[in-house]
C-alpha atoms as a PDB file:
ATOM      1  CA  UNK A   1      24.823 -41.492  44.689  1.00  0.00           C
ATOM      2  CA  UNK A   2      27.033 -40.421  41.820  1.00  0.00           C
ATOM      3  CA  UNK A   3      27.396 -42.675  38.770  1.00  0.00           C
ATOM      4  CA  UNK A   4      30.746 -42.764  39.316  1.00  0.00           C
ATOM      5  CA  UNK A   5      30.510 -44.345  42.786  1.00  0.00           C
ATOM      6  CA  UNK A   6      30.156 -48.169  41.477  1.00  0.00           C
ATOM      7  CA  UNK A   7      33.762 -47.514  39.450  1.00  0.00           C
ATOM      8  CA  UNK A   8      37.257 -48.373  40.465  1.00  0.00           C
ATOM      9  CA  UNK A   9      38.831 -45.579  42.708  1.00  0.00           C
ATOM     10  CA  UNK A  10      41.338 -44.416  39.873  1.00  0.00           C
ATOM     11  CA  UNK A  11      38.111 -44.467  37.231  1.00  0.00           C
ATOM     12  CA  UNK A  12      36.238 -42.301  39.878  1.00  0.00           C
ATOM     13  CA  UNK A  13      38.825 -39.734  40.060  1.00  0.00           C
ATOM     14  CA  UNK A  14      39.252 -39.216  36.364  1.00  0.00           C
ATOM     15  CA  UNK A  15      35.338 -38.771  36.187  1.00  0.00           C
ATOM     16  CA  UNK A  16      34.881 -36.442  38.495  1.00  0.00           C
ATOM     17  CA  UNK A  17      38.250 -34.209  37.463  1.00  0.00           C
ATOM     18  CA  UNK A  18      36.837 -34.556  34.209  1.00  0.00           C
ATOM     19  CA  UNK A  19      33.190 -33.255  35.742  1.00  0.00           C
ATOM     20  CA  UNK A  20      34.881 -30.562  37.348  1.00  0.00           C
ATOM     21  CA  UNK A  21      36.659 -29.427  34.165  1.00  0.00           C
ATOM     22  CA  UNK A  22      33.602 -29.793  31.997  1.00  0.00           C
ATOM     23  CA  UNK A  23      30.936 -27.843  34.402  1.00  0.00           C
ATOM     24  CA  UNK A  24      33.444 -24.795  35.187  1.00  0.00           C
ATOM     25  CA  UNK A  25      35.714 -24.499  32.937  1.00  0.00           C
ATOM     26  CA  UNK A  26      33.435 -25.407  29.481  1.00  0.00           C
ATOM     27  CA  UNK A  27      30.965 -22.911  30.270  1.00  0.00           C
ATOM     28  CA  UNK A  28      33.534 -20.256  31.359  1.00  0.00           C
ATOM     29  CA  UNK A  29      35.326 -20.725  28.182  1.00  0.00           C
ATOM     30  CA  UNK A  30      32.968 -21.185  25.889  1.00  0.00           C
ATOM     31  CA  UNK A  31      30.771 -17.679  26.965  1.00  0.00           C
ATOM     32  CA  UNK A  32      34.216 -15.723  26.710  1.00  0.00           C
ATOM     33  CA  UNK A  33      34.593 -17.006  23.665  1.00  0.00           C
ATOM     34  CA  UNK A  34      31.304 -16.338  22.010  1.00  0.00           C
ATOM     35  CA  UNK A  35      31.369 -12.609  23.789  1.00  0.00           C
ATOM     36  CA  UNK A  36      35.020 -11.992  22.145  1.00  0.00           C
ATOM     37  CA  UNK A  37      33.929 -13.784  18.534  1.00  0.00           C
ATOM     38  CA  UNK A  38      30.072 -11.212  18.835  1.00  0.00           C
ATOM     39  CA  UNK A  39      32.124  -8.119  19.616  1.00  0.00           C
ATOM     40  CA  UNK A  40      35.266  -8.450  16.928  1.00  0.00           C
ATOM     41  CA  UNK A  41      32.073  -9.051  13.949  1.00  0.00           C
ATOM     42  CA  UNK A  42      30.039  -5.984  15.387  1.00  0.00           C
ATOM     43  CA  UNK A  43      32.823  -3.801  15.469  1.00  0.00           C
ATOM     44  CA  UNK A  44      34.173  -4.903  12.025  1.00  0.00           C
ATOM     45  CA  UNK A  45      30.525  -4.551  10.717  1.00  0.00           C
ATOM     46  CA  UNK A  46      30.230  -0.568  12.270  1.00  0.00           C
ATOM     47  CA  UNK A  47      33.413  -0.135   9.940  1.00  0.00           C
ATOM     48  CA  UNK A  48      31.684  -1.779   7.194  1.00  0.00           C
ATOM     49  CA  UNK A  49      29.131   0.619   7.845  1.00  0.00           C
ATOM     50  CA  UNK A  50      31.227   3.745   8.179  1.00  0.00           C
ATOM     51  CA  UNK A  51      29.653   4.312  11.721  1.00  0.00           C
ATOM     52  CA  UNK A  52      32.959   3.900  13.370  1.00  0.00           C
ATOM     53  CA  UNK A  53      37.065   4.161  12.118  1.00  0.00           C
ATOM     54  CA  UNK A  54      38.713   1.229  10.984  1.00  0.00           C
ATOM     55  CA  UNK A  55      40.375  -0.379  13.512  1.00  0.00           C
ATOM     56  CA  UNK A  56      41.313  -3.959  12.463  1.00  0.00           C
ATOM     57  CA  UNK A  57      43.995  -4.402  15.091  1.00  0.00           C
ATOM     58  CA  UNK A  58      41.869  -4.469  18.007  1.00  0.00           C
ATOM     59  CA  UNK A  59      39.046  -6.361  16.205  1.00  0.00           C
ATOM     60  CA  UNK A  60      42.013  -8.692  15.200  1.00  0.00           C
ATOM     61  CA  UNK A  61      42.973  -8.960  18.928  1.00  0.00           C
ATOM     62  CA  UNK A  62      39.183  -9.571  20.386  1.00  0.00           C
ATOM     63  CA  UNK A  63      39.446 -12.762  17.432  1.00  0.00           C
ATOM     64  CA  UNK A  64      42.722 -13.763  18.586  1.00  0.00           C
ATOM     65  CA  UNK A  65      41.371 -13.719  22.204  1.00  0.00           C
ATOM     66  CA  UNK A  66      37.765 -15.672  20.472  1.00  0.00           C
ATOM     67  CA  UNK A  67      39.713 -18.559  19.170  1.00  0.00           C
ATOM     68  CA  UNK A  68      42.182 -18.571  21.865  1.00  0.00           C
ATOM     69  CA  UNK A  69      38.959 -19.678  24.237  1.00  0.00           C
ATOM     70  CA  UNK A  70      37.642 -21.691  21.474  1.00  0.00           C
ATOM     71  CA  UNK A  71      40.374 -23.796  21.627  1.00  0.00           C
ATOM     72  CA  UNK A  72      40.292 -24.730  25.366  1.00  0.00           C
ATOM     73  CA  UNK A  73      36.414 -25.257  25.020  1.00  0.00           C
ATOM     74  CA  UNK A  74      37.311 -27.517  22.024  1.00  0.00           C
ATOM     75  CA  UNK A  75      40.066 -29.303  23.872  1.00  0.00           C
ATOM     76  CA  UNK A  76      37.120 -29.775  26.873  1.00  0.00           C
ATOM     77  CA  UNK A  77      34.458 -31.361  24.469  1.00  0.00           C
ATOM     78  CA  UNK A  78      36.243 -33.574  22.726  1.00  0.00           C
ATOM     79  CA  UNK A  79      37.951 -35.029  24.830  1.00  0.00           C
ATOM     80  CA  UNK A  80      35.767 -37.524  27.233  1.00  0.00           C
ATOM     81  CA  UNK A  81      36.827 -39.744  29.897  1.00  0.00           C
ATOM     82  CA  UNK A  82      35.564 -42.504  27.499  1.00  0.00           C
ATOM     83  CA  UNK A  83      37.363 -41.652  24.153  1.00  0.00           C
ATOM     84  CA  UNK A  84      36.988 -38.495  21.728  1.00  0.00           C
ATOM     85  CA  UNK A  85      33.461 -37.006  21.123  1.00  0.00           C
ATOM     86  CA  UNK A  86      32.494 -37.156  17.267  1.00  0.00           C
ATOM     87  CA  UNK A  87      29.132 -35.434  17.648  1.00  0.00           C
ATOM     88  CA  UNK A  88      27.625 -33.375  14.462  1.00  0.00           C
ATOM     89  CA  UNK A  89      27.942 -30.671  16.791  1.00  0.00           C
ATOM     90  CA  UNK A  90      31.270 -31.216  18.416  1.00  0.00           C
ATOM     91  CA  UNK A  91      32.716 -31.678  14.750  1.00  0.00           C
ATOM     92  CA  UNK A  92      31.341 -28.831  13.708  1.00  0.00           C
ATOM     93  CA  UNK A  93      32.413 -26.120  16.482  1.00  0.00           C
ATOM     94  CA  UNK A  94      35.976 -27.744  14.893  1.00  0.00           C
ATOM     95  CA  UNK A  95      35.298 -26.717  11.980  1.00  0.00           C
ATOM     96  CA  UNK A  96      33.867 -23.752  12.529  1.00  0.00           C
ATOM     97  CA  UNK A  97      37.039 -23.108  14.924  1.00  0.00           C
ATOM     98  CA  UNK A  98      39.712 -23.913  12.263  1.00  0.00           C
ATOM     99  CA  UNK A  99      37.654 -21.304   9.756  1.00  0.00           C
ATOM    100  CA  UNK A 100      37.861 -18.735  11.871  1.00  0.00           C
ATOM    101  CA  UNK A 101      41.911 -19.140  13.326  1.00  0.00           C
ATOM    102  CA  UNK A 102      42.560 -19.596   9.077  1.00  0.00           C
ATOM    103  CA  UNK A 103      40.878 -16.837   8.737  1.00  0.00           C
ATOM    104  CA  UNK A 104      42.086 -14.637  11.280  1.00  0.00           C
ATOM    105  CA  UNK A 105      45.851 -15.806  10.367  1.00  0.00           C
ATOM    106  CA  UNK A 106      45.177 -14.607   6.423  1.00  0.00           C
ATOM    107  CA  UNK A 107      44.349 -11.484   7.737  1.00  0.00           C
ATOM    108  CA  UNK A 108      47.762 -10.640   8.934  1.00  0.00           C
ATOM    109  CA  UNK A 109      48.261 -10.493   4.971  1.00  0.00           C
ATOM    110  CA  UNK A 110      45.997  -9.598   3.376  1.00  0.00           C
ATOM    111  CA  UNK A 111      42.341  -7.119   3.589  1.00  0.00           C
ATOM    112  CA  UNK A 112      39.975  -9.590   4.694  1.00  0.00           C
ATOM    113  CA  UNK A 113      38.933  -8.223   8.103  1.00  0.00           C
ATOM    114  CA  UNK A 114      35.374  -8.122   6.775  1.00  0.00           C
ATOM    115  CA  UNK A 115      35.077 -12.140   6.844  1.00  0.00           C
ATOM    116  CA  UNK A 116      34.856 -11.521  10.477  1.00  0.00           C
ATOM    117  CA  UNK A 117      31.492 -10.404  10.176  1.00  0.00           C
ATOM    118  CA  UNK A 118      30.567 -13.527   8.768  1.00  0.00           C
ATOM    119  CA  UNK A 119      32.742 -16.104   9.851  1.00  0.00           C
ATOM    120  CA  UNK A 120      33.093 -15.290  13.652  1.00  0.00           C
ATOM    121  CA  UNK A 121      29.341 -15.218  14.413  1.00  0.00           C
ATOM    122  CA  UNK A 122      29.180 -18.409  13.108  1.00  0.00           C
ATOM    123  CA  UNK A 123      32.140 -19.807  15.477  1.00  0.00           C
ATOM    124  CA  UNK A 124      30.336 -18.744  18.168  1.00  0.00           C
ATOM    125  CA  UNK A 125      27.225 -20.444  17.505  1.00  0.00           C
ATOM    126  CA  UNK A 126      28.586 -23.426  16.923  1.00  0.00           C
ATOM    127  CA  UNK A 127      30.649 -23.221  20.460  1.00  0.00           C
ATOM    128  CA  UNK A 128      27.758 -22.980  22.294  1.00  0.00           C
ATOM    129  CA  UNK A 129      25.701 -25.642  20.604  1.00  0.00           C
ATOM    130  CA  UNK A 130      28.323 -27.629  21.047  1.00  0.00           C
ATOM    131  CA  UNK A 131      28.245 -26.613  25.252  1.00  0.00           C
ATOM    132  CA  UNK A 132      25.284 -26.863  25.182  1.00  0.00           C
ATOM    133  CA  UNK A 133      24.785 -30.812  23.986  1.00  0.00           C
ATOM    134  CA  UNK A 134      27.463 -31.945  25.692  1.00  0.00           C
ATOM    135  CA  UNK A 135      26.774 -35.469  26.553  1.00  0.00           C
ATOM    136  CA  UNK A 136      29.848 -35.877  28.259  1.00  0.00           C
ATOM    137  CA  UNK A 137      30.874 -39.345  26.030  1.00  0.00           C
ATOM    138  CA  UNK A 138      33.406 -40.099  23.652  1.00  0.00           C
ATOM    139  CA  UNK A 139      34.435 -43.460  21.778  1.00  0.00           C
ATOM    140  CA  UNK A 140      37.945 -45.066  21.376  1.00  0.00           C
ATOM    141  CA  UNK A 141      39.429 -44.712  18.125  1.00  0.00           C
ATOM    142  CA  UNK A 142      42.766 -45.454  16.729  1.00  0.00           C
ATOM    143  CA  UNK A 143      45.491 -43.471  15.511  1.00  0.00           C
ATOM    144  CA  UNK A 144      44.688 -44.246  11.569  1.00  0.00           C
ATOM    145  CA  UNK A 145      41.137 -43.209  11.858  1.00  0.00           C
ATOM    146  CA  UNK A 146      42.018 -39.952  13.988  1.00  0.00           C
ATOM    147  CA  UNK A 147      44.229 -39.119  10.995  1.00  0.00           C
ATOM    148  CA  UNK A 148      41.408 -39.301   8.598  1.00  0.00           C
ATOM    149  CA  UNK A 149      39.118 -37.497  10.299  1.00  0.00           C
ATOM    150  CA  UNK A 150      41.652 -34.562  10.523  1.00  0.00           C
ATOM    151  CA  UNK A 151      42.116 -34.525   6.728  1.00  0.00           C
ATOM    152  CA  UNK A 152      38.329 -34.532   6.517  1.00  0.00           C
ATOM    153  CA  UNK A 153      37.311 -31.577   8.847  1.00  0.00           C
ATOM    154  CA  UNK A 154      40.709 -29.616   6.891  1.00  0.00           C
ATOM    155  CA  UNK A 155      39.202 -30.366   3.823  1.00  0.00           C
ATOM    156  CA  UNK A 156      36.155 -29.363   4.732  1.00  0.00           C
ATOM    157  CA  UNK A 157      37.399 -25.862   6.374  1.00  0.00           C
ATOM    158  CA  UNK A 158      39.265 -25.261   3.656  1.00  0.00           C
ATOM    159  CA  UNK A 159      36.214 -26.020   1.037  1.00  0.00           C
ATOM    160  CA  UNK A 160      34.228 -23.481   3.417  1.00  0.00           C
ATOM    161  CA  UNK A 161      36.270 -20.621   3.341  1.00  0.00           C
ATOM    162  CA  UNK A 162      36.606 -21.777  -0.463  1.00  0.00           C
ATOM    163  CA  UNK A 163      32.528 -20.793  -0.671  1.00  0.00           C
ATOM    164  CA  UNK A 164      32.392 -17.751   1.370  1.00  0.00           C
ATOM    165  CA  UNK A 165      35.069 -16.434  -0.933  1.00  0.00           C
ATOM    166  CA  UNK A 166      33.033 -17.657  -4.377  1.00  0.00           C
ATOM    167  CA  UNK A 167      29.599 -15.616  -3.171  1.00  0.00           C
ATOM    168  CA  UNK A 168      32.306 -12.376  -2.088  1.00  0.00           C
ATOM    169  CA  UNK A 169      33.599 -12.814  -5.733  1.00  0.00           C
ATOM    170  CA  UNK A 170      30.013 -13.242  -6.736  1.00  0.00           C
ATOM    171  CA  UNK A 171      28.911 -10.315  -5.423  1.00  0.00           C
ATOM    172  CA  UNK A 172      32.119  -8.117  -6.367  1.00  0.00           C
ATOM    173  CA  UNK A 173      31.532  -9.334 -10.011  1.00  0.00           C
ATOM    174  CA  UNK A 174      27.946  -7.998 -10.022  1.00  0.00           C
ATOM    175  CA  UNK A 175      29.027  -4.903  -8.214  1.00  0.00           C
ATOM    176  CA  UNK A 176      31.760  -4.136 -10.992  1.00  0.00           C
ATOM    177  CA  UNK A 177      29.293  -4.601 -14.069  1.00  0.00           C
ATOM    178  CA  UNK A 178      26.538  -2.253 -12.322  1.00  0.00           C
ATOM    179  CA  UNK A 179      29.235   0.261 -11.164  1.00  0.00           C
ATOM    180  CA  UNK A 180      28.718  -0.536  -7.579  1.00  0.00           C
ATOM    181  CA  UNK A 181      32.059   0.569  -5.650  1.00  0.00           C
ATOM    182  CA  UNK A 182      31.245   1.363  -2.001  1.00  0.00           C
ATOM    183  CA  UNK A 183      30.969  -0.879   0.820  1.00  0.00           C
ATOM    184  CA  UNK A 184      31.778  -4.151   1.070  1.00  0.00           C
ATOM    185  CA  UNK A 185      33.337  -4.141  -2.534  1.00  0.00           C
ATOM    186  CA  UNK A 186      35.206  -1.460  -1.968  1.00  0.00           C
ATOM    187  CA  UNK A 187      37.267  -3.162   1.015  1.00  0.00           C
ATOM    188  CA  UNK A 188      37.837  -6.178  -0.699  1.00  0.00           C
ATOM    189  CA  UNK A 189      41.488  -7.138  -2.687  1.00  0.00           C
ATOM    190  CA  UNK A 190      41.295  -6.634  -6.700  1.00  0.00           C
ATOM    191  CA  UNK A 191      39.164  -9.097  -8.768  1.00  0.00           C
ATOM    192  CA  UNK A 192      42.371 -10.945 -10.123  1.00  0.00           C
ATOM    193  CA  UNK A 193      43.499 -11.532  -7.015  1.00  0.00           C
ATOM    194  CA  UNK A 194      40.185 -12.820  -4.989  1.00  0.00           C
ATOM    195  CA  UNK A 195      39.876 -15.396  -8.338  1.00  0.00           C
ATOM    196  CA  UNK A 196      43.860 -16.312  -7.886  1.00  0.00           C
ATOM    197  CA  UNK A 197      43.237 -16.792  -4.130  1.00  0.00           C
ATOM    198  CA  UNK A 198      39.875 -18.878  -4.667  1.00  0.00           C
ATOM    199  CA  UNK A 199      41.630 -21.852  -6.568  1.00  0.00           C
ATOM    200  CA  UNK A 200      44.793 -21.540  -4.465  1.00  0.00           C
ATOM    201  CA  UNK A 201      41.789 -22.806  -1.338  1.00  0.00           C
ATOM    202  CA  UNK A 202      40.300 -25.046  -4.036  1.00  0.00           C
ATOM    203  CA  UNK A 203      43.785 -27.088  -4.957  1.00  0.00           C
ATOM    204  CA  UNK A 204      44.798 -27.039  -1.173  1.00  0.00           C
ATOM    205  CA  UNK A 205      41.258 -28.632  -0.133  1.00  0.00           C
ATOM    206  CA  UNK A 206      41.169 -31.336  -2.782  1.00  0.00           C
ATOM    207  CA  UNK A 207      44.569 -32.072  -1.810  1.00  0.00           C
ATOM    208  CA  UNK A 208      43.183 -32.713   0.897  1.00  0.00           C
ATOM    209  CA  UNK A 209      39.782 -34.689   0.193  1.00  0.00           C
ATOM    210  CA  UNK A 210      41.962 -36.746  -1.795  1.00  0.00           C
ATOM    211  CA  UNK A 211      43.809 -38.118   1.137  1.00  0.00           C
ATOM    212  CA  UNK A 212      41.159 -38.403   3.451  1.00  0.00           C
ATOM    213  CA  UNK A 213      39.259 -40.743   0.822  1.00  0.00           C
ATOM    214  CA  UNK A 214      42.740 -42.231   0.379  1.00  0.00           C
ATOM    215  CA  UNK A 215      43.273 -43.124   4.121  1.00  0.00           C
ATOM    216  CA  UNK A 216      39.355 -43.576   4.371  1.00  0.00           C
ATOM    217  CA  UNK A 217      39.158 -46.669   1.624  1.00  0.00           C
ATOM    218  CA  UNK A 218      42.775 -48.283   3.403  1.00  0.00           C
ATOM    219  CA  UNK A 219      41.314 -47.944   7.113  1.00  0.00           C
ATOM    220  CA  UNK A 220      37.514 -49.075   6.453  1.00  0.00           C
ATOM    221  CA  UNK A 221      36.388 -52.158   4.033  1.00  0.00           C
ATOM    222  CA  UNK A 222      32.874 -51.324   4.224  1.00  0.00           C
ATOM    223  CA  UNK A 223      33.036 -47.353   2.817  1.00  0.00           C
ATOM    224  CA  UNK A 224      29.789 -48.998   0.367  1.00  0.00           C
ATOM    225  CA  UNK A 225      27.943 -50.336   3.648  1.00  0.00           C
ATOM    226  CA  UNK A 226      24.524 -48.995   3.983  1.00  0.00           C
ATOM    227  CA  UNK A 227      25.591 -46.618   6.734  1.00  0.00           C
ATOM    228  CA  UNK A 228      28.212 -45.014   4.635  1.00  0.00           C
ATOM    229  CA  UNK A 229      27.365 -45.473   1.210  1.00  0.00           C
ATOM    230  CA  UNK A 230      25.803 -42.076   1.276  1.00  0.00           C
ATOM    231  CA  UNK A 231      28.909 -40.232   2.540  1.00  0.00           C
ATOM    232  CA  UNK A 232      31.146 -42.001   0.711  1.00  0.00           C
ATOM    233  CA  UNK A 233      29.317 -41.687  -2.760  1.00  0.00           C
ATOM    234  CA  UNK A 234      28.759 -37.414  -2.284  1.00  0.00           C
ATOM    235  CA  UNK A 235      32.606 -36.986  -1.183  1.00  0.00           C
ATOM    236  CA  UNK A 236      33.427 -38.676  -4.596  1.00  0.00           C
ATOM    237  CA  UNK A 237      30.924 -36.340  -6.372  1.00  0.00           C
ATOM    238  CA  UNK A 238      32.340 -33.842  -4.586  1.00  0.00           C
ATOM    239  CA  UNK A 239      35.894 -34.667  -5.458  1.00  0.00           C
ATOM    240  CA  UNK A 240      34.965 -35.142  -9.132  1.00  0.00           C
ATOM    241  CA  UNK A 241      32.874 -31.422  -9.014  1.00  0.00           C
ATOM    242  CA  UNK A 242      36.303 -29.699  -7.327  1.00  0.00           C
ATOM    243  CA  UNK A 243      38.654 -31.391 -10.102  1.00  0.00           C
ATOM    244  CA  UNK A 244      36.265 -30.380 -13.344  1.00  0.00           C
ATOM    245  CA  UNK A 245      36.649 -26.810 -12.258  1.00  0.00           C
ATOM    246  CA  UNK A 246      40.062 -26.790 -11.704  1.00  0.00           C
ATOM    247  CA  UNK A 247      40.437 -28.402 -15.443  1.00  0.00           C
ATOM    248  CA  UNK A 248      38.333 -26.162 -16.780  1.00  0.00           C
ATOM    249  CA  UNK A 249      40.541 -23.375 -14.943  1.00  0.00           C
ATOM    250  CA  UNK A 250      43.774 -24.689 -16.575  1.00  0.00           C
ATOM    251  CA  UNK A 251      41.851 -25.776 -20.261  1.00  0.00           C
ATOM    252  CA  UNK A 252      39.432 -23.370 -20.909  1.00  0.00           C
ATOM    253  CA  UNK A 253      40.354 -20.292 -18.217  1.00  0.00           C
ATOM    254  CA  UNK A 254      36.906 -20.786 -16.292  1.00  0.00           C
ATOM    255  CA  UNK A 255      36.588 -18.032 -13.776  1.00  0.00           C
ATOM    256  CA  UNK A 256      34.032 -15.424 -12.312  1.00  0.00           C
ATOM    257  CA  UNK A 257      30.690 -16.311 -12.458  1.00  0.00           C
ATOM    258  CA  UNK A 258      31.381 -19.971 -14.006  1.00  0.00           C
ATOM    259  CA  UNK A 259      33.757 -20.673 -11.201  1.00  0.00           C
ATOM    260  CA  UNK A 260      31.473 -19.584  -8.512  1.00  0.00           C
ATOM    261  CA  UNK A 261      28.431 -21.873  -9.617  1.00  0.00           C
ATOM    262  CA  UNK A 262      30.880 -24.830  -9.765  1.00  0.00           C
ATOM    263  CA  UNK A 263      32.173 -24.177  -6.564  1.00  0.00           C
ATOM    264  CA  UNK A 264      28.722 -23.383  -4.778  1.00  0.00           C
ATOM    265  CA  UNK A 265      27.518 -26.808  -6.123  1.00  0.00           C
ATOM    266  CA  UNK A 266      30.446 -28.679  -5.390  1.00  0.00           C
ATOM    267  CA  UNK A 267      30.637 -27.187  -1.585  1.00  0.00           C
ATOM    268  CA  UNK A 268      26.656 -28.614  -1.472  1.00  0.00           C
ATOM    269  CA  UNK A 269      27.484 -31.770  -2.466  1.00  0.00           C
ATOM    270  CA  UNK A 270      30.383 -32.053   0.054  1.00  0.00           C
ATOM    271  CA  UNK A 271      28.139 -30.634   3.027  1.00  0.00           C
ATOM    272  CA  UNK A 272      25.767 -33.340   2.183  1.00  0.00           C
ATOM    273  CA  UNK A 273      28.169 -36.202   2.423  1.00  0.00           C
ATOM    274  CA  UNK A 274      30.046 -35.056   5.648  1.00  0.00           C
ATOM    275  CA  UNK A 275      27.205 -33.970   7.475  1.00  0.00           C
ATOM    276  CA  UNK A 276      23.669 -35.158   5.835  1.00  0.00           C
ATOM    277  CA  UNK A 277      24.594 -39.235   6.682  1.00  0.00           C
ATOM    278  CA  UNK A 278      26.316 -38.193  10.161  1.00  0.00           C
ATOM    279  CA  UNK A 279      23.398 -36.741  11.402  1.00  0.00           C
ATOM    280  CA  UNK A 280      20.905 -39.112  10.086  1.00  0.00           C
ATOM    281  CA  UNK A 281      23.390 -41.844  11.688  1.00  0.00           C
ATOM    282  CA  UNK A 282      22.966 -39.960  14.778  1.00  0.00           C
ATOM    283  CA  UNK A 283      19.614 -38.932  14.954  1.00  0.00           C
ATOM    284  CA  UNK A 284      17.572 -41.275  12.794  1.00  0.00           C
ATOM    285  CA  UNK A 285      19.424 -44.415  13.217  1.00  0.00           C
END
């Protein structure tokens, strides 16, 4: 006999539309988009390679079709009959979601089609871990504590496409000084512009870190309790890190090389806080 059997009638029917939904659609979903997210990066990486002509509208249109899925295999996860569904894993096929529609929406203006190689590979791995450990339970929360969470998972797409564009500007820096033009360096925007771009991510995540750790110390009066101290303590680290490197942008021009080691630390420090207590909440605790 079903679980759902010793629950009110009305209780009973949400569960099982809910089961219905989840075994059907989730998987349907989810496989498209992981098929549409593998075949956009491998045909953006034959142009990479010169083994095939550029053709960044169709690769554009297999990610449009990618996060289009995503998004109804998002919508299916997260939202359980009991609440929302907070999971590491859930949070991070988010994440990994927003990053790739961000993504896919600066492409329309500028040459970036060669993020897809990296960024939509990693969308679709997180989809189907997130499928995959499904536990089919959520949690209530309230509409404050939504709100932060929102500003945290922007803030920390943002701070990730942020990263992926320090090592690109890492590696066109290097590629400059050793007079290496062709590939990858050669299809990405001048060097001015990738640094311009880089702090214009930086100033729009710490924007918003700031109000998530705003909203997070009015919602929560325990932020320094032993299950949060950890998160709480990185994200400020993290906060300081970002906002020393944009000072030292404004004071003392940082940029290049000096910008990329700040912002590769800084990113670390971040990842630590959001996810490193999370999972050890989850998994340890």
């Amino acid at each position: 006999m079903p679980f759902y059997a010793k629950l009110s009638v009305h209780q009973s029917a949400v569960l099982q539309e809910h089961w219905t939904e989840e075994t059907i659609m989730l998987p349907i979903f989810t496989l498209v988009a992981v098929l549409l997210y593998s075949a956009a990066a491998f045909l953006q990486w034959q142009v990479l390679k010169g083994l095939r002509q550029p053709s960044q509208s169709f690769s554009k249109l297999l990610g449009v079709g990618g996060v289009a899925c995503h998004t109804v295999a998002i919508y299916l996860v997260l939202h359980q009959p009991g609440g929302i569904n907070l999971s590491v894993l859930s949070v991070g096929s988010l994440i990994s979601w927003l990053v790739a529609g961000i993504v896919l929406l600066s492409s329309l203006r500028q040459n970036i089609e060669n993020l897809f190689i990296g960024f939509f590979p990693m969308a679709a791995i997180t989809a189907l871990a997130a499928w995959l450990t499904d536990t089919g339970t959520g949690k209530a929360y309230d509409a404050g504590l939504i709100a932060h969470v929102l500003l945290s998972i922007l803030a920390y797409s943002i701070f990730t496409i942020a990263t992926l564009q320090a090592i690109l500007l890492s590696r066109q820096v290097y590629a400059l000084k050793h007079h290496h033009t062709r590939g990858l360096v050669s299809s990405l925007p001048p060097l001015q512009t990738m640094e311009r771009l880089l702090f214009e991510m930086i100033w729009t995540g710490l924007i918003l870190l700031s109000a998530s750790l705003i909203t997070g110390f009015i919602l929560f009066d325990d932020l320094f309790a032993q299950h949060l101290v950890h998160k709480t303590v990185l994200s400020l680290v993290a906060w300081c890190l970002y906002a020393i490197l944009l000072f030292g942008r404004i004071s003392f021009g940082w940029r290049s090389n000096t910008a990329v080691r700040w912002t590769l630390t800084s990113f670390i420090t971040l990842a630590l806080g959001f996810f490193g207590s999370k999972m050890v909440i989850e998994w340890f605790i």
